[in-house]
PDB file of N, CA and C in Angstrom:
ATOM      1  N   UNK A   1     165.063 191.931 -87.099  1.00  0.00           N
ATOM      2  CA  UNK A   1     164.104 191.827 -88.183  1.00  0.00           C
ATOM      3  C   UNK A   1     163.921 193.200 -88.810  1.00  0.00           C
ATOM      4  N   UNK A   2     163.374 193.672 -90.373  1.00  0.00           N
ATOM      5  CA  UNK A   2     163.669 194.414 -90.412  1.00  0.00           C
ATOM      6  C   UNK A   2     162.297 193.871 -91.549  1.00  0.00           C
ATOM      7  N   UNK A   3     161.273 195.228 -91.620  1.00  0.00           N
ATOM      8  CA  UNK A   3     160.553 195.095 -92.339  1.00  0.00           C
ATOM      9  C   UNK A   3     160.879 196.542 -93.389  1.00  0.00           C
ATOM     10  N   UNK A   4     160.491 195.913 -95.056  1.00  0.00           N
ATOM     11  CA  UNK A   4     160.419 196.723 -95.892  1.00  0.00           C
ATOM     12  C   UNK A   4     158.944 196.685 -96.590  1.00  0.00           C
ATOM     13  N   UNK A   5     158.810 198.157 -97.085  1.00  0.00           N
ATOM     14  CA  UNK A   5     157.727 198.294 -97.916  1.00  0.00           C
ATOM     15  C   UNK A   5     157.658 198.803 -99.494  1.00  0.00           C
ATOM     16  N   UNK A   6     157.397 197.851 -99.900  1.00  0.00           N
ATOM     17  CA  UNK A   6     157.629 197.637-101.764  1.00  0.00           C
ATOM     18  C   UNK A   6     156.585 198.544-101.908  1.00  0.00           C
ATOM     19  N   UNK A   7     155.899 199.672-102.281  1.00  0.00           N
ATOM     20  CA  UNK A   7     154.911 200.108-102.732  1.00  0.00           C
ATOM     21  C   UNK A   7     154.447 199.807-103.918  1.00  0.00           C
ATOM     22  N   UNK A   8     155.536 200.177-104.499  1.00  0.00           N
ATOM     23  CA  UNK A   8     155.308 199.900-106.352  1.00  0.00           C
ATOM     24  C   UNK A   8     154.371 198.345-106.293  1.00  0.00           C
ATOM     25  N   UNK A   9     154.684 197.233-105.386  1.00  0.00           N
ATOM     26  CA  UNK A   9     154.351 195.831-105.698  1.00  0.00           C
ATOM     27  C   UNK A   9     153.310 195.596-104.614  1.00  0.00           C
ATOM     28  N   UNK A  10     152.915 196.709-103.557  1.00  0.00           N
ATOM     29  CA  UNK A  10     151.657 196.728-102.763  1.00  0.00           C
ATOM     30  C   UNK A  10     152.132 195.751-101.702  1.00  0.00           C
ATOM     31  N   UNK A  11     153.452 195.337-101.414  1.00  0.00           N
ATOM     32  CA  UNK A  11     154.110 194.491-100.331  1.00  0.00           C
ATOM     33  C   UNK A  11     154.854 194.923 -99.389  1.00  0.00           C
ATOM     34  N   UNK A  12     154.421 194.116 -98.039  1.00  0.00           N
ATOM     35  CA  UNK A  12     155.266 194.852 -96.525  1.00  0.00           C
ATOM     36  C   UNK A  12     156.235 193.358 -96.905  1.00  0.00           C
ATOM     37  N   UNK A  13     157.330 193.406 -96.536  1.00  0.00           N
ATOM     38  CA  UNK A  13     158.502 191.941 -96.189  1.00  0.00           C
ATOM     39  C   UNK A  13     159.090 192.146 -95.392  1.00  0.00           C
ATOM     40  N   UNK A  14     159.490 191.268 -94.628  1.00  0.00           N
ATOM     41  CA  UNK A  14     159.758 190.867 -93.385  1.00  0.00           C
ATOM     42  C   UNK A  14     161.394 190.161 -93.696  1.00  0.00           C
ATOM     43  N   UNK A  15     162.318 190.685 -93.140  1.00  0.00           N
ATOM     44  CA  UNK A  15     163.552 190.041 -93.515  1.00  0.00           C
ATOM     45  C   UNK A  15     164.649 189.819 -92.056  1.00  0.00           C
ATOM     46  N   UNK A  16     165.221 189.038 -92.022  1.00  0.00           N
ATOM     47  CA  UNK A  16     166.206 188.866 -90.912  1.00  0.00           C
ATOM     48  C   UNK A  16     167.424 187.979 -91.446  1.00  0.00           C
ATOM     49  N   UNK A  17     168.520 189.207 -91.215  1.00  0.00           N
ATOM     50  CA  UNK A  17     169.858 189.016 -92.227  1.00  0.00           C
ATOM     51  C   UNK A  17     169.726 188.154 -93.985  1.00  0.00           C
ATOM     52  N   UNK A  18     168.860 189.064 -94.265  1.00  0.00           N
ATOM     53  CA  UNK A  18     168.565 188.532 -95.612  1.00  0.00           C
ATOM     54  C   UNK A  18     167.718 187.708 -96.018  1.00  0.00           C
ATOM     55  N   UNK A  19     167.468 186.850 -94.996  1.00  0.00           N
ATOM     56  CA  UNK A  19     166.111 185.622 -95.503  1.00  0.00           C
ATOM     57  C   UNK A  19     164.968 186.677 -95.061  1.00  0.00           C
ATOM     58  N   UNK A  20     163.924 186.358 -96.086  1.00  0.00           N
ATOM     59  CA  UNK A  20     162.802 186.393 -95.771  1.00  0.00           C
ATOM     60  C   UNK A  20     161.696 185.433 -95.072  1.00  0.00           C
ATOM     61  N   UNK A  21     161.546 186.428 -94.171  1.00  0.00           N
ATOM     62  CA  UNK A  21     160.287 185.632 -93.337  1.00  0.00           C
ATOM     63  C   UNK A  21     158.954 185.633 -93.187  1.00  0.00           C
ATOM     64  N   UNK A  22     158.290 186.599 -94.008  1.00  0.00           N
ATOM     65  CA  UNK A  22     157.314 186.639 -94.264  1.00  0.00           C
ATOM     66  C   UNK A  22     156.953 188.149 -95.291  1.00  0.00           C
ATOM     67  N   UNK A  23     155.556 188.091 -95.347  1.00  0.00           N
ATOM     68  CA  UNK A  23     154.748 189.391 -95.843  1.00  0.00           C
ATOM     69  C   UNK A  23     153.532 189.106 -96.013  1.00  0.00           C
ATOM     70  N   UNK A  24     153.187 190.702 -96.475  1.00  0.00           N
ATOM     71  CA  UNK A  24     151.808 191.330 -96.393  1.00  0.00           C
ATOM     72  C   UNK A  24     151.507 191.914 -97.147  1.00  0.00           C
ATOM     73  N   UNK A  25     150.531 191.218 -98.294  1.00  0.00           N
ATOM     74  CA  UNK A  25     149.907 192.310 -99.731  1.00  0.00           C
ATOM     75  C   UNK A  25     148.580 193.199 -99.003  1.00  0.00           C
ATOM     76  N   UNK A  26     148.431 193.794 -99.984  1.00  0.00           N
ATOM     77  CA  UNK A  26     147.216 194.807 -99.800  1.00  0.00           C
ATOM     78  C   UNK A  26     146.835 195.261-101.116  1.00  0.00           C
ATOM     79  N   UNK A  27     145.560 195.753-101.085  1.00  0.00           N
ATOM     80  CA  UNK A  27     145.108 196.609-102.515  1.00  0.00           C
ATOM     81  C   UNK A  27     145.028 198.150-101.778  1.00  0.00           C
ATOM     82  N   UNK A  28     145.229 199.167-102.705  1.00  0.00           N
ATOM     83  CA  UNK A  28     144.331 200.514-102.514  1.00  0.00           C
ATOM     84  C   UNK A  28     143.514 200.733-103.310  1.00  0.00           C
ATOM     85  N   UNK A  29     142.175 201.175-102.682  1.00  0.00           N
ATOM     86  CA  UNK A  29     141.562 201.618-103.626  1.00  0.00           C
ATOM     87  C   UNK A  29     141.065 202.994-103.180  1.00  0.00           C
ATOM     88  N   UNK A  30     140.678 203.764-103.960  1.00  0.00           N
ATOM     89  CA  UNK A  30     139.944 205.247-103.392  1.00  0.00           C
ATOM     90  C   UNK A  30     140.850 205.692-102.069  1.00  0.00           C
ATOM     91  N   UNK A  31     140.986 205.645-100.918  1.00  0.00           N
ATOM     92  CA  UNK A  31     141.686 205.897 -99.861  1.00  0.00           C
ATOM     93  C   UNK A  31     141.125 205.135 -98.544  1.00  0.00           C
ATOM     94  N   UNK A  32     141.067 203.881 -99.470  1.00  0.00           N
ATOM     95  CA  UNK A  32     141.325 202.617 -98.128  1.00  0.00           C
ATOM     96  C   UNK A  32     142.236 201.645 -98.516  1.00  0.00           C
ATOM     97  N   UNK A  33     142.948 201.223 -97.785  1.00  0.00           N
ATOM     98  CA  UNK A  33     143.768 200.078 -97.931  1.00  0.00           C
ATOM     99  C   UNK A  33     143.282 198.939 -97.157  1.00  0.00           C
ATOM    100  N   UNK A  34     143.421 197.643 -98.025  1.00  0.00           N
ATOM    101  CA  UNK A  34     142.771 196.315 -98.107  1.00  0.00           C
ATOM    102  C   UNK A  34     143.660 194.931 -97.437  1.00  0.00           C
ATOM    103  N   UNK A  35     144.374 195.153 -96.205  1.00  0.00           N
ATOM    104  CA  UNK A  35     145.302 194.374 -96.154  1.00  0.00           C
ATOM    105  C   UNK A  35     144.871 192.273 -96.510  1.00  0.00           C
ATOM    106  N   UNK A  36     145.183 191.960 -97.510  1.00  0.00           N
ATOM    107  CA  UNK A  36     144.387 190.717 -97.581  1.00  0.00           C
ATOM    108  C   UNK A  36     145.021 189.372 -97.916  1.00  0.00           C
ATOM    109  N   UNK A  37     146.970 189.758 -96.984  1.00  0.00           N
ATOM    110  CA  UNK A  37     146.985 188.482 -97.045  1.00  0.00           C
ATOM    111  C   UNK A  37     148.268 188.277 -96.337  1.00  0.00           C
ATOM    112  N   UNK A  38     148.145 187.632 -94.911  1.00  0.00           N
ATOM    113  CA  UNK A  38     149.726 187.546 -94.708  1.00  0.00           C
ATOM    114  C   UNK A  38     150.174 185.971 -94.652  1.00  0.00           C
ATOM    115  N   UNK A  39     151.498 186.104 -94.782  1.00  0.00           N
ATOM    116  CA  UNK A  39     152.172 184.475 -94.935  1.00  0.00           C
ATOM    117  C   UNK A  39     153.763 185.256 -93.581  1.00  0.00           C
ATOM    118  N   UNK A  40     153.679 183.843 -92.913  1.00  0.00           N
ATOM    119  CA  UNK A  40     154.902 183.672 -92.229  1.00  0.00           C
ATOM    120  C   UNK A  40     155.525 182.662 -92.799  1.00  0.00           C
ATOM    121  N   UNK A  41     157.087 182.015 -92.622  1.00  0.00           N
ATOM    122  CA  UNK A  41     157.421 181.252 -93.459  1.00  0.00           C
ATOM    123  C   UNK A  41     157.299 180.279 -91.448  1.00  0.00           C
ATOM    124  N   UNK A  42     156.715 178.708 -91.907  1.00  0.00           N
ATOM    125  CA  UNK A  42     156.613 177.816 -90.885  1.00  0.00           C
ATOM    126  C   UNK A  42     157.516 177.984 -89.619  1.00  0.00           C
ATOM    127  N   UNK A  43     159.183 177.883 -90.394  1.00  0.00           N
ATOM    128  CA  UNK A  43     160.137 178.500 -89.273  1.00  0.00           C
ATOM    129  C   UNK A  43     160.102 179.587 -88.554  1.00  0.00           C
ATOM    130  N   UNK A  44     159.627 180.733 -88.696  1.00  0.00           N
ATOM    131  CA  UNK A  44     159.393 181.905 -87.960  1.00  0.00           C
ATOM    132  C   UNK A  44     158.274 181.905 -87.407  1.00  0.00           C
ATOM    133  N   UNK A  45     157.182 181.415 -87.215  1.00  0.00           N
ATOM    134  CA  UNK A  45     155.778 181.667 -87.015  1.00  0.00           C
ATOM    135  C   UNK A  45     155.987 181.771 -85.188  1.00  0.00           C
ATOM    136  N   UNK A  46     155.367 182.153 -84.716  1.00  0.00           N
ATOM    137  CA  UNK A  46     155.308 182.459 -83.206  1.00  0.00           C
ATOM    138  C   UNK A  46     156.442 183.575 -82.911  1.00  0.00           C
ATOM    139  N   UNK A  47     156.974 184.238 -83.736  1.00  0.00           N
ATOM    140  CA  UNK A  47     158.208 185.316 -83.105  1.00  0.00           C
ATOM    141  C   UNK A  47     157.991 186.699 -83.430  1.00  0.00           C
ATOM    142  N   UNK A  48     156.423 186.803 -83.706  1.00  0.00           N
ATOM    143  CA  UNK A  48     155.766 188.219 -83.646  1.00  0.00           C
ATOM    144  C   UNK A  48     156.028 188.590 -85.067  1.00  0.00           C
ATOM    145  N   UNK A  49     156.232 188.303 -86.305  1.00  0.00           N
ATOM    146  CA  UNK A  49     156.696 188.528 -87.624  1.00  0.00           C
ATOM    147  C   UNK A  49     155.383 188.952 -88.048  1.00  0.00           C
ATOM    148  N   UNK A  50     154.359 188.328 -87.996  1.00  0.00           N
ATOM    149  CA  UNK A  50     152.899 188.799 -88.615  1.00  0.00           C
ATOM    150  C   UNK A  50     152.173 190.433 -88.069  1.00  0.00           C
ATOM    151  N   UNK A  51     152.640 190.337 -86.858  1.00  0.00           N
ATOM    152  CA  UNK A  51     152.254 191.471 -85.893  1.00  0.00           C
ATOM    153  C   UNK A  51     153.411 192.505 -86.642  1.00  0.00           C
ATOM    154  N   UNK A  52     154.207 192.252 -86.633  1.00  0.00           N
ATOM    155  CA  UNK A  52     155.077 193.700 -87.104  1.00  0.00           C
ATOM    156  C   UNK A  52     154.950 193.887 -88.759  1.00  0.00           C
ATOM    157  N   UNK A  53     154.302 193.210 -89.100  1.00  0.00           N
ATOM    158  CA  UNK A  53     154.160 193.338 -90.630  1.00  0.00           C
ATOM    159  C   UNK A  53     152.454 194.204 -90.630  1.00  0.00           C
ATOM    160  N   UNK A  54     152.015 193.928 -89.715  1.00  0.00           N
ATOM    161  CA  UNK A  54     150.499 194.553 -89.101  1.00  0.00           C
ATOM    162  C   UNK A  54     150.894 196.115 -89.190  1.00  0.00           C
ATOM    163  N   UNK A  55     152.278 196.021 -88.257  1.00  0.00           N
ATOM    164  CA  UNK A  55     152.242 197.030 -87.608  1.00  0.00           C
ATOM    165  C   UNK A  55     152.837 198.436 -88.338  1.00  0.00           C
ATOM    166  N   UNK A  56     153.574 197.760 -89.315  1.00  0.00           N
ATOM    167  CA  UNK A  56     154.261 199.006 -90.468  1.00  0.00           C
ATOM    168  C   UNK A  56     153.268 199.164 -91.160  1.00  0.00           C
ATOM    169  N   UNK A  57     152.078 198.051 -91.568  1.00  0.00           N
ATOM    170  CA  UNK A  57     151.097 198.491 -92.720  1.00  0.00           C
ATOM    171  C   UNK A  57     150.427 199.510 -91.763  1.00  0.00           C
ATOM    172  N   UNK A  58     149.600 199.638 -90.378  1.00  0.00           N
ATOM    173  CA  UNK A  58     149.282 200.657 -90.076  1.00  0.00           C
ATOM    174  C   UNK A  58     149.786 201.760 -89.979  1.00  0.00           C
ATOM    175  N   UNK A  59     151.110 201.836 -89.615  1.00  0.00           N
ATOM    176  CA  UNK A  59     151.808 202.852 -89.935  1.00  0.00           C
ATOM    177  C   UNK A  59     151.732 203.728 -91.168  1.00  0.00           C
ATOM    178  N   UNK A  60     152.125 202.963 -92.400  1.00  0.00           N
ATOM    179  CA  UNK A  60     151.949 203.524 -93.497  1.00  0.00           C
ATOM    180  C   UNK A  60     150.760 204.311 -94.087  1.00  0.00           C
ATOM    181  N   UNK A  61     149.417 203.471 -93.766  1.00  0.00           N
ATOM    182  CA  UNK A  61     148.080 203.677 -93.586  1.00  0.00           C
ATOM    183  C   UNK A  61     147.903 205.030 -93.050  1.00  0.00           C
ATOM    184  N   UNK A  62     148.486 205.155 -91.557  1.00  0.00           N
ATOM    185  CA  UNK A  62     148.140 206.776 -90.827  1.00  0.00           C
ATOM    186  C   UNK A  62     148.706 207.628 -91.025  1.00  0.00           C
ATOM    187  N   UNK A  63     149.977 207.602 -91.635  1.00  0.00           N
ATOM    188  CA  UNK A  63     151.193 208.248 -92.622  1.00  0.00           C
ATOM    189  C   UNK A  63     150.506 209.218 -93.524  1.00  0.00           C
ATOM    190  N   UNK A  64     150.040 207.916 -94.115  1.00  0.00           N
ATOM    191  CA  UNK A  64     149.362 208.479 -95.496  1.00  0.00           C
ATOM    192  C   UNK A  64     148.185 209.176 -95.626  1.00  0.00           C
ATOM    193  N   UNK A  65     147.023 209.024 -94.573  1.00  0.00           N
ATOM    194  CA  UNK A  65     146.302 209.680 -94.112  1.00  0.00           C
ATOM    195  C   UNK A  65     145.042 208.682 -95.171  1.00  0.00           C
ATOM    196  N   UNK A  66     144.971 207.586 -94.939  1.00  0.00           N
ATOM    197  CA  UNK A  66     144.058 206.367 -95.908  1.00  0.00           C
ATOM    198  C   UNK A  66     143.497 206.026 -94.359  1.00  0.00           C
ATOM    199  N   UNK A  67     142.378 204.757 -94.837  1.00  0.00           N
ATOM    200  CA  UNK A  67     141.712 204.034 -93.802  1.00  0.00           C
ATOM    201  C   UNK A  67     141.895 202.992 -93.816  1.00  0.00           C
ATOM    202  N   UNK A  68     141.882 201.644 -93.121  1.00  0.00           N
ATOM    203  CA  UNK A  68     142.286 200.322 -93.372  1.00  0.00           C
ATOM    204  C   UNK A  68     141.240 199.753 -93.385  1.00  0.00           C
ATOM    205  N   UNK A  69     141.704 198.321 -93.500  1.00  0.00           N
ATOM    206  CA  UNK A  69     140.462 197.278 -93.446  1.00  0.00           C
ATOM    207  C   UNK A  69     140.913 196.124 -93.807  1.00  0.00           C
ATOM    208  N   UNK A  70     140.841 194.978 -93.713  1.00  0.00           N
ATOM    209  CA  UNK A  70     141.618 194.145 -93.963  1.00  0.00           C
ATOM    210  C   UNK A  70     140.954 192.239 -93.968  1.00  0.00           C
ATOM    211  N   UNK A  71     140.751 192.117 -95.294  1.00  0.00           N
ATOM    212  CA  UNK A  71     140.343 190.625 -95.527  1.00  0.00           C
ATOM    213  C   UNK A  71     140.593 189.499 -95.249  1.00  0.00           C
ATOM    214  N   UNK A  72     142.100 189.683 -94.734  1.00  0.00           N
ATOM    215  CA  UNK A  72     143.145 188.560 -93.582  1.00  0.00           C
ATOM    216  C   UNK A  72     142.398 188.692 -92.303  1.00  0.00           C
ATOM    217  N   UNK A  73     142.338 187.331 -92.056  1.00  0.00           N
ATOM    218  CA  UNK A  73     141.587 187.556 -90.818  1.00  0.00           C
ATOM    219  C   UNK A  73     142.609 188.118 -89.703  1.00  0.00           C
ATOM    220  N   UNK A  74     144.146 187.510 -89.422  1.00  0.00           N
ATOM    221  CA  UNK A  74     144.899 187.812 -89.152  1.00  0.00           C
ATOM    222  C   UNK A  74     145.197 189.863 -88.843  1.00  0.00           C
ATOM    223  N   UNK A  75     145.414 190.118 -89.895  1.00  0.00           N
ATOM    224  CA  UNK A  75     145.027 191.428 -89.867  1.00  0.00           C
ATOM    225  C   UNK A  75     143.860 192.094 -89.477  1.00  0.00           C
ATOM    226  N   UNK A  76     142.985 191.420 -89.535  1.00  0.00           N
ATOM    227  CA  UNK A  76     141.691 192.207 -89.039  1.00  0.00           C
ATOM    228  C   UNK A  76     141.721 192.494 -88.076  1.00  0.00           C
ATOM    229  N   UNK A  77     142.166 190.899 -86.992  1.00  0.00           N
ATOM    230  CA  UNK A  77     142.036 190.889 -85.994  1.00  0.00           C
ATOM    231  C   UNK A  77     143.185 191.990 -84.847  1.00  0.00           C
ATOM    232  N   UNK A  78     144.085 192.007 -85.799  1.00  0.00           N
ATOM    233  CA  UNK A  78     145.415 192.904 -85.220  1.00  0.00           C
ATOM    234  C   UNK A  78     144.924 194.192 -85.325  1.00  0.00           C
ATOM    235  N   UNK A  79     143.981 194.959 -86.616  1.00  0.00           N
ATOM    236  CA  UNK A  79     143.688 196.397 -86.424  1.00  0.00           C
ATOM    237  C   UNK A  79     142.832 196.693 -85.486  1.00  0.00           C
ATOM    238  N   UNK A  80     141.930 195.433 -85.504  1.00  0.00           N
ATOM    239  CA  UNK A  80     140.301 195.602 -84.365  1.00  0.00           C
ATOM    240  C   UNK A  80     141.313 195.774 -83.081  1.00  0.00           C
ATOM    241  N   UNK A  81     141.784 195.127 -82.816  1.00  0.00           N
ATOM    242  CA  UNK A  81     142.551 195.589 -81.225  1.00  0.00           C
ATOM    243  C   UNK A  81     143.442 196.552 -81.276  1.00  0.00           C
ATOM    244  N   UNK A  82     144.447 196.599 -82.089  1.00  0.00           N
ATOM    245  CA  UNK A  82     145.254 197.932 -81.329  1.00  0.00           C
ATOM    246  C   UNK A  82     145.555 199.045 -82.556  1.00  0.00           C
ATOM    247  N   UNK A  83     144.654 198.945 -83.854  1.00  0.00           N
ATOM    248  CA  UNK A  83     144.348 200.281 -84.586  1.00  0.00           C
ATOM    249  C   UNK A  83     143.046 201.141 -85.080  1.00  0.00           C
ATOM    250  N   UNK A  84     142.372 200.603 -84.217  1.00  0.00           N
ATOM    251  CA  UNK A  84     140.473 200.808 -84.667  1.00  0.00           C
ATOM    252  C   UNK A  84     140.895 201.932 -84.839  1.00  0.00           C
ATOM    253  N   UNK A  85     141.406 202.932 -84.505  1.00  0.00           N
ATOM    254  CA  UNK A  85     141.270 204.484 -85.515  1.00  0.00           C
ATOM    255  C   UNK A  85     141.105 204.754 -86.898  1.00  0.00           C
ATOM    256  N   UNK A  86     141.945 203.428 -86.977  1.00  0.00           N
ATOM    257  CA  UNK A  86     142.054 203.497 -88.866  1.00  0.00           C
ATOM    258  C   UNK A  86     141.449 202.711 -89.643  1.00  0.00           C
ATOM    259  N   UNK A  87     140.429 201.920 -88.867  1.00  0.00           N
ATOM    260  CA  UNK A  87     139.561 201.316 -89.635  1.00  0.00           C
ATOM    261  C   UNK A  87     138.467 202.110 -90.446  1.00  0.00           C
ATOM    262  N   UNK A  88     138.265 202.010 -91.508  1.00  0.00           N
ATOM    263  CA  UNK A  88     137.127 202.567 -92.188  1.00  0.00           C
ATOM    264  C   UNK A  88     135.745 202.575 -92.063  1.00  0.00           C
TER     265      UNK A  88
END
């Protein structure tokens, strides 16, 4: 699996040999990022695709030196456990 990050379009994607399997929008505003929406595609769901799409947006987030926060509950629930540093 191989996740990319579109900045220009505010999107993490999730790809494996070319199909896409999911993603993750976000807004920035001021210097928080808003993660607020992920989709798995039905066929992939249970093979950790949402979690690693979690897991590059935090990345990018502490990279960048922003705070997160995130309106997906999905995401919320993934930063509250293993990125509370970067919550805002």
């Amino acid at each position: 699996m191989e996740i990319t990050h579109h900045q220009e379009r505010k999107v993490f994607i999730a790809t494996d040999n070319g199909k896409k399997l999911g993603e993750m929008t976000y807004t920035l505003q001021g210097g928080t990022v808003n993660f607020n929406h992920t989709f798995v595609d039905p066929a992939a769901r249970g093979l950790g695709v949402a979690g690693e799409l979690v897991a590059a947006g935090a990345k990018f987030v502490g990279e960048a030196g922003y705070k997160a926060k995130a309106s997906c509950s999905y995401a919320d629930k993934v930063l509250k456990r293993s990125y509370p540093q970067l919550l805002e």
